[in-house]
C-alpha atoms as a PDB file:
ATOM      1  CA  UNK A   1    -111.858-120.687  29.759  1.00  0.00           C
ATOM      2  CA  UNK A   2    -114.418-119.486  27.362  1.00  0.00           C
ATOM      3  CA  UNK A   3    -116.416-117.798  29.854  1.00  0.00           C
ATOM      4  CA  UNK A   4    -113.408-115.979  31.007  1.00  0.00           C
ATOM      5  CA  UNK A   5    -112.771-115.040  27.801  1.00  0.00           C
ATOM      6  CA  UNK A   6    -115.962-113.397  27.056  1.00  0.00           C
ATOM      7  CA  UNK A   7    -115.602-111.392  29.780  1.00  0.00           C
ATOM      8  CA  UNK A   8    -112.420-110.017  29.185  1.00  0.00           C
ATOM      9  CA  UNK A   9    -113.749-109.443  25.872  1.00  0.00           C
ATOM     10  CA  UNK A  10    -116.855-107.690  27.479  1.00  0.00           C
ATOM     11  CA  UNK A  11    -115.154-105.935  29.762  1.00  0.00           C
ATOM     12  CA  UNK A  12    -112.668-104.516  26.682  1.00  0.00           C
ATOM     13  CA  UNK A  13    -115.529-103.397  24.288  1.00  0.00           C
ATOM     14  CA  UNK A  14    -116.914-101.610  27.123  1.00  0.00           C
ATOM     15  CA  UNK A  15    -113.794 -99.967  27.724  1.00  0.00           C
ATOM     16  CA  UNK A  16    -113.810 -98.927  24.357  1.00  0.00           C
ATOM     17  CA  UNK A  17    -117.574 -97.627  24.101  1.00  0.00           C
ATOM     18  CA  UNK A  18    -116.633 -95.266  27.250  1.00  0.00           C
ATOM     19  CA  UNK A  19    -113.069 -94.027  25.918  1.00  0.00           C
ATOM     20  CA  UNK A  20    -114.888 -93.303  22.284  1.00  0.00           C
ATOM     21  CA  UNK A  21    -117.401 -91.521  25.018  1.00  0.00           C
ATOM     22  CA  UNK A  22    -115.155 -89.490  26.988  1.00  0.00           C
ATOM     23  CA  UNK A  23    -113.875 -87.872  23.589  1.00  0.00           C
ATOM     24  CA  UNK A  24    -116.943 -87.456  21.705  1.00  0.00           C
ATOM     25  CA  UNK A  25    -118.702 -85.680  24.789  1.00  0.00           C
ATOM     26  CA  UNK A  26    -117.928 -81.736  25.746  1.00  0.00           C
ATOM     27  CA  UNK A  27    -115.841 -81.006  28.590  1.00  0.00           C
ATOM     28  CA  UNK A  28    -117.920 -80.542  31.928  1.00  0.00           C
ATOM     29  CA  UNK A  29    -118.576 -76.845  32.112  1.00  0.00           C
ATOM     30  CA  UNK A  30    -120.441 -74.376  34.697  1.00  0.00           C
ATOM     31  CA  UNK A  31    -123.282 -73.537  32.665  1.00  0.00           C
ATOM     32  CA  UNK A  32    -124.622 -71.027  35.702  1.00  0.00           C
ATOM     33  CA  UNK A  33    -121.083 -69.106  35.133  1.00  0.00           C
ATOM     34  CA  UNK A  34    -122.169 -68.718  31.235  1.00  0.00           C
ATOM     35  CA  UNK A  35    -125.557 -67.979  31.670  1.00  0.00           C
ATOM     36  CA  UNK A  36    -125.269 -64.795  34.144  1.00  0.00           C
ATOM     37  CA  UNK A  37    -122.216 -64.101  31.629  1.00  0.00           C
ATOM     38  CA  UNK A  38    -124.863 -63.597  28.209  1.00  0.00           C
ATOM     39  CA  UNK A  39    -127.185 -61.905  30.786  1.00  0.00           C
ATOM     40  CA  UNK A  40    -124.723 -59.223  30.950  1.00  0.00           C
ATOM     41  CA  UNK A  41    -123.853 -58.956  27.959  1.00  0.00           C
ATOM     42  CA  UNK A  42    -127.627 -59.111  26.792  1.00  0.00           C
ATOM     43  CA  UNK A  43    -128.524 -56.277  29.346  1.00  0.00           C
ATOM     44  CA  UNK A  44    -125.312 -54.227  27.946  1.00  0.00           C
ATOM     45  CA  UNK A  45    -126.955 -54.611  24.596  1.00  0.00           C
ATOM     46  CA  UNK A  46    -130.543 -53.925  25.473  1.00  0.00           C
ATOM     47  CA  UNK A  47    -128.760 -50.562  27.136  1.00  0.00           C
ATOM     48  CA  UNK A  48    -126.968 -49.570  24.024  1.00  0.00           C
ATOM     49  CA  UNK A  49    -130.389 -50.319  22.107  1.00  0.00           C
ATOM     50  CA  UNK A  50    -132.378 -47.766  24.037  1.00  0.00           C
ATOM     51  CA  UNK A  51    -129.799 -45.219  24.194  1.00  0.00           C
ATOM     52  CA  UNK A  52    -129.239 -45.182  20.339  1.00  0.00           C
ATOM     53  CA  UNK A  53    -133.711 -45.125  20.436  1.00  0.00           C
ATOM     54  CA  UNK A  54    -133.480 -42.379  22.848  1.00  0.00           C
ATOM     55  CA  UNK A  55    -131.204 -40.593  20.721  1.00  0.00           C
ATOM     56  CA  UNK A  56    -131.997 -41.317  16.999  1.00  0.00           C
ATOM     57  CA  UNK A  57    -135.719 -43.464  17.282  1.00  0.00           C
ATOM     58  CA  UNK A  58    -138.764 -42.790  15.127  1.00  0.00           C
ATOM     59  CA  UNK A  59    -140.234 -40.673  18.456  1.00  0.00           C
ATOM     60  CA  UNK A  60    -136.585 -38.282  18.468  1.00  0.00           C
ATOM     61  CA  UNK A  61    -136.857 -38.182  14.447  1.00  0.00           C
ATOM     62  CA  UNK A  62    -140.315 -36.915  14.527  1.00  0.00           C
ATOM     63  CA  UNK A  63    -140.102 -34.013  17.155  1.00  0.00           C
ATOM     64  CA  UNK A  64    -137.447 -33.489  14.858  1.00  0.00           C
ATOM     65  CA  UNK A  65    -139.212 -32.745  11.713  1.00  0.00           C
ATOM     66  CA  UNK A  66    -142.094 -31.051  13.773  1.00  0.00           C
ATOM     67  CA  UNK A  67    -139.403 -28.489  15.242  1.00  0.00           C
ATOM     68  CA  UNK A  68    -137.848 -28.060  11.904  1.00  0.00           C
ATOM     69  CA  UNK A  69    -141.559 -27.485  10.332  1.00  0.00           C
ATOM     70  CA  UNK A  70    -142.002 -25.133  12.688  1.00  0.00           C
ATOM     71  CA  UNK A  71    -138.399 -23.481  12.072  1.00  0.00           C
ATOM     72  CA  UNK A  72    -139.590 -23.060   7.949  1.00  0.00           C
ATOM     73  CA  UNK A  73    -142.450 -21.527   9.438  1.00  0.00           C
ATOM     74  CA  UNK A  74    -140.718 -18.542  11.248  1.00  0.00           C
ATOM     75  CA  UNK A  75    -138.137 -18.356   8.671  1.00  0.00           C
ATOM     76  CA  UNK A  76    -141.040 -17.481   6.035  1.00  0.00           C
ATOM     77  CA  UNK A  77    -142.892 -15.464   8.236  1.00  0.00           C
ATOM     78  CA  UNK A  78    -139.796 -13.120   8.890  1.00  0.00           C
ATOM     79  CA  UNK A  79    -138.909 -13.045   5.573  1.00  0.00           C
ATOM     80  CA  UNK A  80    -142.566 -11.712   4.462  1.00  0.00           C
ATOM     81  CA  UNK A  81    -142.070  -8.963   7.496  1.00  0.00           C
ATOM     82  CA  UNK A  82    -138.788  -7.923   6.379  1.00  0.00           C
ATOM     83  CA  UNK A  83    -139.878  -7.764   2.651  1.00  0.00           C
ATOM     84  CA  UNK A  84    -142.704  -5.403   3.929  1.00  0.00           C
ATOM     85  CA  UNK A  85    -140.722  -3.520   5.916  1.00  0.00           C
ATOM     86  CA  UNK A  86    -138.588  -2.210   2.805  1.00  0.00           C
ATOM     87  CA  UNK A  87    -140.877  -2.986  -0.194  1.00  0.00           C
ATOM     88  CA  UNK A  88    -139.122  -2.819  -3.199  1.00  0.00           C
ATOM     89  CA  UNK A  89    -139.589   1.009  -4.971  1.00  0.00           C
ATOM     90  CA  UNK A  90    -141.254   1.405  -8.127  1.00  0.00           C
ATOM     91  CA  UNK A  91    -138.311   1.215 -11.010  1.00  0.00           C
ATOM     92  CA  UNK A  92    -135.892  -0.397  -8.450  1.00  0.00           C
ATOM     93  CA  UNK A  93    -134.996  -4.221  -8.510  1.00  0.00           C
ATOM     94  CA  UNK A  94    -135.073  -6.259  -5.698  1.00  0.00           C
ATOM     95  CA  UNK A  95    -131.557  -5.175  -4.368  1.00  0.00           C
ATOM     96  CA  UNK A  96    -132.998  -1.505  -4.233  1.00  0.00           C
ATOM     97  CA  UNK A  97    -130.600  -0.631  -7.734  1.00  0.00           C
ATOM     98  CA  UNK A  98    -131.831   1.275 -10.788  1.00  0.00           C
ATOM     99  CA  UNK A  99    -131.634  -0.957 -13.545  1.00  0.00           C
ATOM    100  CA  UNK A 100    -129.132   1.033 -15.205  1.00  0.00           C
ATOM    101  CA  UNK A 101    -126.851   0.480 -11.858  1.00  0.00           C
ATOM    102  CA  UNK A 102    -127.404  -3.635 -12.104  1.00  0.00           C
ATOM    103  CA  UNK A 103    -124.547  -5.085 -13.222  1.00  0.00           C
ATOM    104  CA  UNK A 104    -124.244  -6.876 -16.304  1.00  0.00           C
ATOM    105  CA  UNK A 105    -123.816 -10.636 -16.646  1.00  0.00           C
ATOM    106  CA  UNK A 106    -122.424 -11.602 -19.539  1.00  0.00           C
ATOM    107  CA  UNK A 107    -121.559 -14.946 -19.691  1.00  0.00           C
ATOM    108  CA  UNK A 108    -125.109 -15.777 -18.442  1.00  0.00           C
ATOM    109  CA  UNK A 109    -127.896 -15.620 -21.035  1.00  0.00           C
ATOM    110  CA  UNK A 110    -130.563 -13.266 -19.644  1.00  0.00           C
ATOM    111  CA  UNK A 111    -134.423 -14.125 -21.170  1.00  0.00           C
END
C-alpha cells in the first residue's frame, strides 16, 4: 500500500508542478505573424524618417541658408543700384524733402 501511495502522491505533485506551469507560461502565439507585423510598422517609420530628412534635414536646411545668403546678396546689391540711380541732392534728406518740408517729431527726442 505504501508504494501505491507514493505514487499517487507522485503522480499529484506532478500534476501540480504542470498546472502552476500552464499558468505561469505565455499563451502559445505565432511569433512569424508579429514579426512581419513590427517589420511594417518599422518600414512605415523608417519612411516617415526620410520624408521628414528629405524635407527639413541638415542637407534641406543648408541649401536653405545658401539660397537665402544669396537672396541678402541681391537684395543689397539692388538697393546700392537704386540708391545710385536717384542719389540723394545736396540740401535734401534721404526722402528727397528740404529740411524745412520734414516733418516734425515731437514726442521723439531728436540728437
Amino acid at each position: 500500500m505504501s508504494g501505491k501511495i507514493s505514487n499517487e502522491l507522485k503522480i499529484a505533485v506532478l500534476e501540480k508542478k504542470v498546472s502552476t506551469l500552464e499558468k505561469t507560461s505565455h499563451e502559445p502565439q505565432d511569433y512569424r505573424e508579429k514579426c512581419e507585423e513590427m517589420e511594417k510598422r518599422i518600414k512605415h517609420l523608417e519612411e516617415t524618417l526620410n520624408d521628414f530628412m528629405d524635407n527639413w534635414g541638415p542637407e534641406v536646411q543648408k541649401r536653405r541658408d545658401e539660397r537665402d545668403a544669396k537672396w541678402d546678396e541681391m537684395v543689397s546689391v539692388l538697393t546700392i543700384q537704386k540708391r545710385n540711380e536717384h542719389p540723394a541732392k545736396p540740401g535734401y534728406d534721404i526722402h528727397n524733402r528740404k529740411p524745412s518740408e520734414a516733418q516734425p517729431n515731437d514726442d521723439v527726442e531728436n540728437h
